[in-house]
Protein backbone atom coordinates (compact mmCIF):
# COMPACT_ATOMS: atom_id res chain seq x y z
CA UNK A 1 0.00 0.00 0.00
CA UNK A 2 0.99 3.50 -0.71
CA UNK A 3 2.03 6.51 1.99
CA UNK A 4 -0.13 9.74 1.61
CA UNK A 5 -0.09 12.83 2.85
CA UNK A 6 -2.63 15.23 4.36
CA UNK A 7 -2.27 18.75 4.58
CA UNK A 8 -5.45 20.40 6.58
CA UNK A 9 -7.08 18.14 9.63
CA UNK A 10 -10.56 19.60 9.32
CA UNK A 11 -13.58 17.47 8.15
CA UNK A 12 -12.50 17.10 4.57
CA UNK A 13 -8.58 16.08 5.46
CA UNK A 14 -10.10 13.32 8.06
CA UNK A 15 -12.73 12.34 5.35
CA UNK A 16 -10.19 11.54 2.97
CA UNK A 17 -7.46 10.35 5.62
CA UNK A 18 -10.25 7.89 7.18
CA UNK A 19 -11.46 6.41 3.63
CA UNK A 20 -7.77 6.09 1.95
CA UNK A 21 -6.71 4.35 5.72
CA UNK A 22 -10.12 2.09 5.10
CA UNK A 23 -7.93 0.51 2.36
CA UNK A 24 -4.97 0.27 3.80
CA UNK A 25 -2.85 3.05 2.95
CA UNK A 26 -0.80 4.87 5.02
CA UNK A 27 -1.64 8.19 5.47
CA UNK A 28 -0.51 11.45 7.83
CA UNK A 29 -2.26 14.35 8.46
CA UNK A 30 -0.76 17.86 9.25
CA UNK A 31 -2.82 20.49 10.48
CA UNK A 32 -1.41 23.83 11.46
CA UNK A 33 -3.91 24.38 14.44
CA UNK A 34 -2.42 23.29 17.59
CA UNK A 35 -5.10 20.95 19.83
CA UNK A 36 -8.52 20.64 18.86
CA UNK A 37 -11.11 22.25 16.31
CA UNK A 38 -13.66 21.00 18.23
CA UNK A 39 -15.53 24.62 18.45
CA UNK A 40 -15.77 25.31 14.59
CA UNK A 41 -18.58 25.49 12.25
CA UNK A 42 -22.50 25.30 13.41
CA UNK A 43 -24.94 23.36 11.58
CA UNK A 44 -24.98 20.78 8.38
CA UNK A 45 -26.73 18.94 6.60
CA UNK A 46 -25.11 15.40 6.40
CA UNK A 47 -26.42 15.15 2.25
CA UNK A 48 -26.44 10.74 1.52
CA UNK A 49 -23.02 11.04 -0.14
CA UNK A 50 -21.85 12.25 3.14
CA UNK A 51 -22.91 9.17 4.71
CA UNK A 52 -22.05 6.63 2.58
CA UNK A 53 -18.22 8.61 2.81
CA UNK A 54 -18.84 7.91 6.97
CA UNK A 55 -19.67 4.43 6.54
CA UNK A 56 -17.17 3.21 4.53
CA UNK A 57 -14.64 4.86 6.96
CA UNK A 58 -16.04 2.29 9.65
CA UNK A 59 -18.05 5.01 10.97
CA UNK A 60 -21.74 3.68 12.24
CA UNK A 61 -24.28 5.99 11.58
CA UNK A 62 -27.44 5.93 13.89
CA UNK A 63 -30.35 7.81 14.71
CA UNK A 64 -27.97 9.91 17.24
CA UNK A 65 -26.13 11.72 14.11
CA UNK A 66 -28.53 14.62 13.85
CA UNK A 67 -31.73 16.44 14.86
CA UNK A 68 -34.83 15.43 12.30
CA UNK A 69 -36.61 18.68 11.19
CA UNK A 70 -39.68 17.36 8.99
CA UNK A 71 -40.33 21.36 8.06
CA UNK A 72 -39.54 24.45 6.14
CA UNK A 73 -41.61 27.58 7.04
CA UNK A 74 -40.67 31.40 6.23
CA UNK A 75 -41.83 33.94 8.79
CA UNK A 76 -42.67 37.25 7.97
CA UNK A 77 -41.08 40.63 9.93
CA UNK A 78 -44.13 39.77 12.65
CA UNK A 79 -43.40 36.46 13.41
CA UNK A 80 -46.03 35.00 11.28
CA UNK A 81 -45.57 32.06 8.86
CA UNK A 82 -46.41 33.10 5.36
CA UNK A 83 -45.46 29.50 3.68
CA UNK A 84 -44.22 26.68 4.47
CA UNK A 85 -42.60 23.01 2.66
CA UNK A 86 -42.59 19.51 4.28
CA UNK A 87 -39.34 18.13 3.31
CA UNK A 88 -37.75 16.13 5.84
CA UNK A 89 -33.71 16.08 6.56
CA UNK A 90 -31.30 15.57 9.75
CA UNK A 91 -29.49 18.52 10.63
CA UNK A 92 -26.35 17.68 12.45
CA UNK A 93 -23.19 19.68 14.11
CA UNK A 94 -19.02 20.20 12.84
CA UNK A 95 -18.18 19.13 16.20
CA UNK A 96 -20.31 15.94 16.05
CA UNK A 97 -18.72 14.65 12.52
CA UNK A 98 -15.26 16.31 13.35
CA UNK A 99 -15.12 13.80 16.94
CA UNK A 100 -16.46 10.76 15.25
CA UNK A 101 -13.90 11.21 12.37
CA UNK A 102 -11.04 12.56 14.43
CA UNK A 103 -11.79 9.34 17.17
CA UNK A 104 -11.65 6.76 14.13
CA UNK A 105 -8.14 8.33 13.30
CA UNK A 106 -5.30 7.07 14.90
CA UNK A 107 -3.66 10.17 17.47
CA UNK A 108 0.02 8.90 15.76
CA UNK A 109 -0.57 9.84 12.55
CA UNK A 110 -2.58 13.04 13.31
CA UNK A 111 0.22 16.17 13.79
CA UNK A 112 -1.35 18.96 14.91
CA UNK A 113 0.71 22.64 15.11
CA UNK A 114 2.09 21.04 11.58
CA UNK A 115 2.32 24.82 9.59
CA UNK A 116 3.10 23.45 5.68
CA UNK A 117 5.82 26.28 4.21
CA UNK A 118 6.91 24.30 1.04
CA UNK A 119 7.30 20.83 -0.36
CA UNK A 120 9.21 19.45 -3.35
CA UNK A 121 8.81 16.37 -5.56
CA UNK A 122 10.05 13.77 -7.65
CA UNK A 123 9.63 11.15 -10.03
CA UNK A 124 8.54 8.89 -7.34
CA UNK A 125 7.35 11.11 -3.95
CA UNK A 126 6.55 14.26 -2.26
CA UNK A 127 8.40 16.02 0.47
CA UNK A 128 6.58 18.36 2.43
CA UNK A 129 8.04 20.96 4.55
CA UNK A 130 6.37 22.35 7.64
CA UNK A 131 7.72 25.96 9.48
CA UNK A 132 9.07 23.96 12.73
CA UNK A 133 11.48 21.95 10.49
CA UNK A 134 9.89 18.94 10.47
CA UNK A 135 9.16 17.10 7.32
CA UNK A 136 6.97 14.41 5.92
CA UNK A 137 7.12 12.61 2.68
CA UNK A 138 4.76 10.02 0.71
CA UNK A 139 3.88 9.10 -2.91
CA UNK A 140 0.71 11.67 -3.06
CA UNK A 141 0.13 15.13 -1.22
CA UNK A 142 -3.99 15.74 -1.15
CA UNK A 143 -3.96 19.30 -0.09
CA UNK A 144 -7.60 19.80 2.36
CA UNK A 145 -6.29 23.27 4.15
CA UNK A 146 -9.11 24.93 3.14
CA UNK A 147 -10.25 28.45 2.12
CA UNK A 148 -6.57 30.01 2.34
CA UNK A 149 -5.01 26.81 1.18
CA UNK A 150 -1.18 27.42 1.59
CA UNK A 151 -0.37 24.73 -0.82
CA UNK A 152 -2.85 25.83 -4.03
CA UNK A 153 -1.56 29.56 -3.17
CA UNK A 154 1.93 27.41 -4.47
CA UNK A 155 0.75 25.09 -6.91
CA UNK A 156 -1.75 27.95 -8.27
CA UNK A 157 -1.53 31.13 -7.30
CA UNK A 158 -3.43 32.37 -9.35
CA UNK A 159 -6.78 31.24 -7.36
CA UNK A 160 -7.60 34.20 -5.34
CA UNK A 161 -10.57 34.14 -3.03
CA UNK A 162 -13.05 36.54 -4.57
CA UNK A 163 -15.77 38.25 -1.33
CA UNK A 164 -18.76 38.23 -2.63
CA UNK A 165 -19.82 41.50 -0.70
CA UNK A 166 -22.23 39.95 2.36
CA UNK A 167 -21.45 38.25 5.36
CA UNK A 168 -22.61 35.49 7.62
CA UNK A 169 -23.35 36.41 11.03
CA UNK A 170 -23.44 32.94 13.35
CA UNK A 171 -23.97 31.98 16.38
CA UNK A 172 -26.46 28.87 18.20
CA UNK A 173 -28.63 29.70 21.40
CA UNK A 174 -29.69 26.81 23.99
CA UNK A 175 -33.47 25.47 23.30
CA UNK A 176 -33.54 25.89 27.30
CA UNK A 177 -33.24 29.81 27.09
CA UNK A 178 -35.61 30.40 24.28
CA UNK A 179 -39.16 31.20 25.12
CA UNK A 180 -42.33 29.06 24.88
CA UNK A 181 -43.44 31.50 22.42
CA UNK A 182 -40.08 30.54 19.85
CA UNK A 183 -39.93 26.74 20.66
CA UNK A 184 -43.55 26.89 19.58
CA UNK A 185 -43.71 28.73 16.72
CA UNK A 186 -40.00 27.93 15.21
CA UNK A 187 -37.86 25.67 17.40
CA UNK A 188 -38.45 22.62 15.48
CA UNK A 189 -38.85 23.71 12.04
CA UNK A 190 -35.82 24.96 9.53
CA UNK A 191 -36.87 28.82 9.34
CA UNK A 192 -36.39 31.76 6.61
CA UNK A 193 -36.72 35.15 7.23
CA UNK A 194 -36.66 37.79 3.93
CA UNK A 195 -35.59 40.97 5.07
CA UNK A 196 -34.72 43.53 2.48
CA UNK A 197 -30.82 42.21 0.75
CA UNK A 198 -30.90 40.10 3.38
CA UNK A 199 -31.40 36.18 4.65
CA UNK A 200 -31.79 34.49 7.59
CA UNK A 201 -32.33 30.95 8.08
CA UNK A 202 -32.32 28.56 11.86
CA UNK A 203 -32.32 25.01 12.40
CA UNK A 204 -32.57 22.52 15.31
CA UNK A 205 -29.26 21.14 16.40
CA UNK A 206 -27.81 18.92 19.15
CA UNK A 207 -27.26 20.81 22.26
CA UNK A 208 -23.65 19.60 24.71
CA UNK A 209 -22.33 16.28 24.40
CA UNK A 210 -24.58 15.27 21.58
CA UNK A 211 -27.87 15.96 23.82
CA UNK A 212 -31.07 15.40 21.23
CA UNK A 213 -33.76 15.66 23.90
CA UNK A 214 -36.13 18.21 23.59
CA UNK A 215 -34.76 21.20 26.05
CA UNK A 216 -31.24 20.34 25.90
CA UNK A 217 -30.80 20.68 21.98
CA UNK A 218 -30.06 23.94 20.43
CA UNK A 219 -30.84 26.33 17.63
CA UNK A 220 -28.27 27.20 14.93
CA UNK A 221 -29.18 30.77 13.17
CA UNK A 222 -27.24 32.34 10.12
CA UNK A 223 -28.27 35.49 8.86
CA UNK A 224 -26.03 36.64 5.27
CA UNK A 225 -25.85 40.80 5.62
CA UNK A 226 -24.64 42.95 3.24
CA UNK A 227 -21.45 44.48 4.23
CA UNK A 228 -18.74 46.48 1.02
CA UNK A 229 -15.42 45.48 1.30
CA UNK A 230 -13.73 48.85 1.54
CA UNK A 231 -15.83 50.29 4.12
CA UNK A 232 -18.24 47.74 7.19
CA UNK A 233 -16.59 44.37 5.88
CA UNK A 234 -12.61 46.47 7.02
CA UNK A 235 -14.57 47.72 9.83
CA UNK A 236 -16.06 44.31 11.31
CA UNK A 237 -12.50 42.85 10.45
CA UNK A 238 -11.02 45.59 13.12
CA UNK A 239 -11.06 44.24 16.98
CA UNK A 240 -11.99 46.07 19.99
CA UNK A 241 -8.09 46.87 20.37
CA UNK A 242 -8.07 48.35 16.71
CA UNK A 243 -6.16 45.66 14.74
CA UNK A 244 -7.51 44.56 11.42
CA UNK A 245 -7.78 40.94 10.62
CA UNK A 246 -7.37 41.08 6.84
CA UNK A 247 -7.65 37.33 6.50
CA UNK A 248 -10.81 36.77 9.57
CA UNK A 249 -10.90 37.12 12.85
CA UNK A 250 -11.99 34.62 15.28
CA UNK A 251 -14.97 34.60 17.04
CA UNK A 252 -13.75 35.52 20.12
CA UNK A 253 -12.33 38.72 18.72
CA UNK A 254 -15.51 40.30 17.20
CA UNK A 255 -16.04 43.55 18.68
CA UNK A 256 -18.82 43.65 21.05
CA UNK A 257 -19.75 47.04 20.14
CA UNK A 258 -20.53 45.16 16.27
CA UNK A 259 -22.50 42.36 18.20
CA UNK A 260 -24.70 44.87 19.62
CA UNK A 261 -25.07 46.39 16.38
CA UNK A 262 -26.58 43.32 14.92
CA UNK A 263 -28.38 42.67 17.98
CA UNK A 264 -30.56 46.18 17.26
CA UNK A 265 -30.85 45.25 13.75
CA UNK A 266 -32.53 42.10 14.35
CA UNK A 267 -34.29 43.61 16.48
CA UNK A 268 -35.64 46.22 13.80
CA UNK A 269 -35.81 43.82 10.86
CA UNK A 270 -36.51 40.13 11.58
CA UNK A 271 -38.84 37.99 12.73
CA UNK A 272 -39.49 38.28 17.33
CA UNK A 273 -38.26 34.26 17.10
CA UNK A 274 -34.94 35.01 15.36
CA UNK A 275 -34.24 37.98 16.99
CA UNK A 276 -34.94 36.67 20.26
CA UNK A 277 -31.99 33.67 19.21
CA UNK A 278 -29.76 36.27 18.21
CA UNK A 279 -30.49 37.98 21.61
CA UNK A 280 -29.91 34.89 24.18
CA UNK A 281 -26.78 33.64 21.94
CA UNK A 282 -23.63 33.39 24.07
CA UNK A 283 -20.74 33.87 21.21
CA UNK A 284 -22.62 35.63 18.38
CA UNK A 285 -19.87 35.87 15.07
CA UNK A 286 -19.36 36.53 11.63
CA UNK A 287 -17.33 34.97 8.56
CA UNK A 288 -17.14 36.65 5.27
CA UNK A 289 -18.55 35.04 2.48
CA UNK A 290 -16.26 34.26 -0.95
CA UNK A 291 -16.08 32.37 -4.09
CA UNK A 292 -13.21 30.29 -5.40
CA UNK A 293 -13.47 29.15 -8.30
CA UNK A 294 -10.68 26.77 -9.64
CA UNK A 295 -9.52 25.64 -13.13
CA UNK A 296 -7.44 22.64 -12.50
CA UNK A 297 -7.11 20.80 -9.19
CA UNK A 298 -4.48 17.98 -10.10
CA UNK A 299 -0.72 19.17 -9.87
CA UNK A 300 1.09 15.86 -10.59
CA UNK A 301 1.56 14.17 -7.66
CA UNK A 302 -0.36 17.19 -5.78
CA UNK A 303 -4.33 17.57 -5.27
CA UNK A 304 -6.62 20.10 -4.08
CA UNK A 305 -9.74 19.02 -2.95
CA UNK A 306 -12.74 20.62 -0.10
CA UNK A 307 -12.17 24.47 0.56
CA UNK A 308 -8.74 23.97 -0.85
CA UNK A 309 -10.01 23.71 -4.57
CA UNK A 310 -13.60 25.29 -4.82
CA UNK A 311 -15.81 27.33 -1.99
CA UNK A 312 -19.34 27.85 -2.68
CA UNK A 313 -21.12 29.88 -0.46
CA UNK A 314 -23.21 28.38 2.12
CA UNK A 315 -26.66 28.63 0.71
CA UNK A 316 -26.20 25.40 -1.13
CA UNK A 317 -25.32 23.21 2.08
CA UNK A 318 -22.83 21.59 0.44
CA UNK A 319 -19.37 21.85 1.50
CA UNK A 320 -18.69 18.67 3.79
CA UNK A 321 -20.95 16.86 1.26
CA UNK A 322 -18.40 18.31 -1.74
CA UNK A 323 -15.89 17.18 0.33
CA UNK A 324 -16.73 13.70 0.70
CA UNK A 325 -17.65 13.57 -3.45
CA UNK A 326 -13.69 14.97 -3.65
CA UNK A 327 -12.62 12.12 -1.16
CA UNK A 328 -14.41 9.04 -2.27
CA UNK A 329 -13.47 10.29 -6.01
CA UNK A 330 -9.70 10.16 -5.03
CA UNK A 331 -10.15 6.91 -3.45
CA UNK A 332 -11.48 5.49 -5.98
CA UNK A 333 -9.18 6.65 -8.72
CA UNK A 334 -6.11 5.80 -5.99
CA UNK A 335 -7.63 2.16 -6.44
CA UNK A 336 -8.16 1.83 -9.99
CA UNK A 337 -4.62 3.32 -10.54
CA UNK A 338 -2.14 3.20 -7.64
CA UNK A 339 -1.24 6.51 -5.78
CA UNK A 340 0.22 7.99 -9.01
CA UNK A 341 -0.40 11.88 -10.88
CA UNK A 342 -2.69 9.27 -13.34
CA UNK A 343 -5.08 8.51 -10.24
CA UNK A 344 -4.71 12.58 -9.60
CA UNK A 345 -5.68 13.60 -13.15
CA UNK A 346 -8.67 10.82 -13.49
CA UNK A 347 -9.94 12.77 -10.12
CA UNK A 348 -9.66 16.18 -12.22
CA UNK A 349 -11.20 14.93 -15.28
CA UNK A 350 -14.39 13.61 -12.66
CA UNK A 351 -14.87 16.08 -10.37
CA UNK A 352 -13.89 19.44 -11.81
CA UNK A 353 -16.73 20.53 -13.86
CA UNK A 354 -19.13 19.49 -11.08
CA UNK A 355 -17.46 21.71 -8.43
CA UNK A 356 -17.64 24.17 -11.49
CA UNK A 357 -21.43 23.76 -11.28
CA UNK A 358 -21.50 23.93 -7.70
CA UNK A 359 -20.01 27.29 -7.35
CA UNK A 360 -22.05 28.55 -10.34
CA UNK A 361 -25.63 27.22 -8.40
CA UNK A 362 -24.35 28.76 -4.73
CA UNK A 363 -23.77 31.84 -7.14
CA UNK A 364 -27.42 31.83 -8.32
CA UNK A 365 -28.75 30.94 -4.84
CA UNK A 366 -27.48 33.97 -3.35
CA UNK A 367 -28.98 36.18 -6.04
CA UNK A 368 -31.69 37.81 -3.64
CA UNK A 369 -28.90 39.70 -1.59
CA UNK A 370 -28.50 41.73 -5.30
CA UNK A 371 -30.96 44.38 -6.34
CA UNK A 372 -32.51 42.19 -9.25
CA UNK A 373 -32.79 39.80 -6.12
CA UNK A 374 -34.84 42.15 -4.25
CA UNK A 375 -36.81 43.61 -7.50
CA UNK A 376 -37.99 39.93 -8.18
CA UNK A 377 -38.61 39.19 -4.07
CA UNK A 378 -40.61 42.95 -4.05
CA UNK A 379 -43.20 41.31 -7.02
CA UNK A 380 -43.49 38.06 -5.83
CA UNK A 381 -42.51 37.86 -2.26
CA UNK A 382 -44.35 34.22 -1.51
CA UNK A 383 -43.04 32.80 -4.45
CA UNK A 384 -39.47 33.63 -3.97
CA UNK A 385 -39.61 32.65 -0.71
CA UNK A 386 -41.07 29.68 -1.53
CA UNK A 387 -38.18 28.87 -4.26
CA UNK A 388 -35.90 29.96 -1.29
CA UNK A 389 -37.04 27.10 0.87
CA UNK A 390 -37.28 24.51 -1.79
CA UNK A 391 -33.42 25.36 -3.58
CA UNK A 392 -31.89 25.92 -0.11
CA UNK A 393 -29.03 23.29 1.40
CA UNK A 394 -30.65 20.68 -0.69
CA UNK A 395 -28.77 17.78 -2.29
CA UNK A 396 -28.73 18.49 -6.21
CA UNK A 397 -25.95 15.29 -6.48
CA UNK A 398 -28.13 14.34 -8.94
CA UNK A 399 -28.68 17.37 -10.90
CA UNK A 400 -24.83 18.26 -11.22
CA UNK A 401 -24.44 18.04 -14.46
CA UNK A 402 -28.04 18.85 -16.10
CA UNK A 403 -29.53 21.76 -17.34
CA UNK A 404 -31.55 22.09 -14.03
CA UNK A 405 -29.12 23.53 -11.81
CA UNK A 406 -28.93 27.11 -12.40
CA UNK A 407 -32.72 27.81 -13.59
CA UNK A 408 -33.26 31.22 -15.26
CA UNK A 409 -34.90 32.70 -12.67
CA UNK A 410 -34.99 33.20 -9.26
């Protein structure tokens, strides 16, 4: 069996590490975090490609992966529910999949603190170099360091991150502190909210430890606001201290003063059920929203794959999902022809054009935050939202390729 490296330990490096270990390859993983990620990312939907990845990694899936929500509704500014979908899915947690991948992954072959600076190659291997001196070598390098990938800014660095001129504010609040009034009317039910070149959206996740009881689970909001690059977006990038954070800042450093901000604006513009999650969430944050949009992913014996080779916003609910498509497609091309640049260009020539696509729907998706968006959501407001609800974090695996994906209107 062949020795492969990992650069990025997030989900889509363990995905990959986990199904290419299922098979008996050898495989390290360096992430440049030191400790845990446990504390990253909110809510996902685990699409069935994601859990057919899990399973063949050894990983049992059971009814304690995620919280079932059976409902779409869209509230108006009110409160009240002007439409609603039955569509049933299981909304699950990043901390849930990152423990039950990182905990089928042995701790020996897992180096965190592991900052990548350079590698080199060869006929027959990789060498990768990180900045504490230490270096790792195997026949393949599958690059996973997501939306800032260090190796694709050396391979290609030419693939720039491109904001798309809105944010995501984030946060989840305890089903305990919400009031009758919200577990009632929302709690259980994936909500959308339409406020002028804006979207919010909340779902039902699993409160601490894993908890899906009723009371101890908790609700998982994001809310995509408008926010120009030269003026707010430089402005929420700038902590309480006055240092700018050009490439994010961390939850923990968003200015409170900003938190209040959107506190009174949900207030003013949303729904009494989201802004009262807003209001009783503990760490309330933001992440910038961006494209990247990627024209080859196979380097020889180099591959990008996850954030590392295509980001599409959020409103598609794809990302871990892409990730496992990206990981099952290298494994499979790693089995059919040995952990050469062959096995690296067959997973090119199969998954390019549908990451293509998949940037190109998130794209279209996120069309009401423009002012066509908002003409088309002025003249039809039901309608739209009702598209919103139907085209939102879906799985459109099987509509990749067709002509389906980015209809002509909104």
């Amino acid at each position: 069996m062949s020795k492969i490296i990992v650069v990025g330990g997030s989900l889509g490096g363990l995905l990959v590490a986990n199904l290419l270990r299922s098979k008996g390859h050898e495989v390290d993983i360096l992430e440049k975090v030191s400790g845990s990620l446990d504390g990253r990312g909110a809510g996902i939907v685990p699409h069935p490609v994601l859990i057919r990845a899990l399973e063949l990694c050894g990983i049992k899936i059971d009814d304690n992966v995620g919280v079932p929500v059976a409902r779409r509704v869209t509230l108006d500014q009110k409160g009240q529910r002007i439409t609603e979908l039955d569509l049933p899915q299981i909304f699950t947690s990043w901390g849930r999949l990152y423990h039950m991948l990182k905990e089928n992954f042995p701790d020996k072959h897992y180096h965190s603190g592991k900052n990548v600076i350079s590698f080199g190659e060869n006929s027959q291997e990789v060498m990768v170099h990180c900045e504490d001196g230490s270096s790792y070598q195997g026949e393949l390098l599958i690059a996973s360091d997501g939306l800032r990938s260090v190796i694709r800014n050396i391979v290609a660095p030419e693939i720039k991150p491109e904001y798309t001129g809105y944010v995501a504010w984030r946060g989840v609040s305890e089903e305990a502190a919400l009031s009758q009034y919200m577990r009632n009317t929302l709690f259980d039910h994936f909500g959308f909210g339409l406020p002028e070149g804006e979207q919010m959206l909340g779902y039902p996740v699993a409160g601490f430890e894993n908890n899906l009881n009723p009371g101890h689970r908790r609700y998982n909001f994001v809310w995509y606001r408008q926010a120009p690059e030269d003026t707010l977006l430089k402005d929420l990038l700038t902590d309480a201290d006055g240092v700018f954070h050009p490439h994010g800042i961390s939850p923990i450093q968003v200015n409170w003063k900003h938190i209040t901000q959107v506190r009174e604006a949900a207030r003013k513009n949303l729904a009494p059920q989201f802004a009262e999650v807003l209001e009783k969430t503990g760490m309330v944050f933001f992440q910038p929203i961006y494209d990247v949009f990627s024209k080859r992913i196979a380097f020889n014996r180099v591959a990008l794959m996850g954030d590392a080779s295509f980001v599409a916003r959020p409103h598609v609910g794809m990302g871990v999902s892409k990730a496992a498509e990206d990981a099952l497609s290298i494994l499979h091309h790693i089995d059919q022809l040995g952990a050469t640049p062959e096995a690296l260009e067959a997973y090119q020539q199969e998954r390019l054009i549908p990451c293509q696509r998949v940037v190109a729907r998130a794209q279209y998706l996120g069309k009401f935050m423009t002012a066509q968006g908002q003409e088309e959501l002025k003249n039809n407001h039901i309608g739209i939202a009702n598209r919103v609800m139907k085209e939102t974090a879906i799985d459109i695996s099987d509509i990749i390729m067709s002509d389906e994906l980015i209809p002509e209107n909104l």
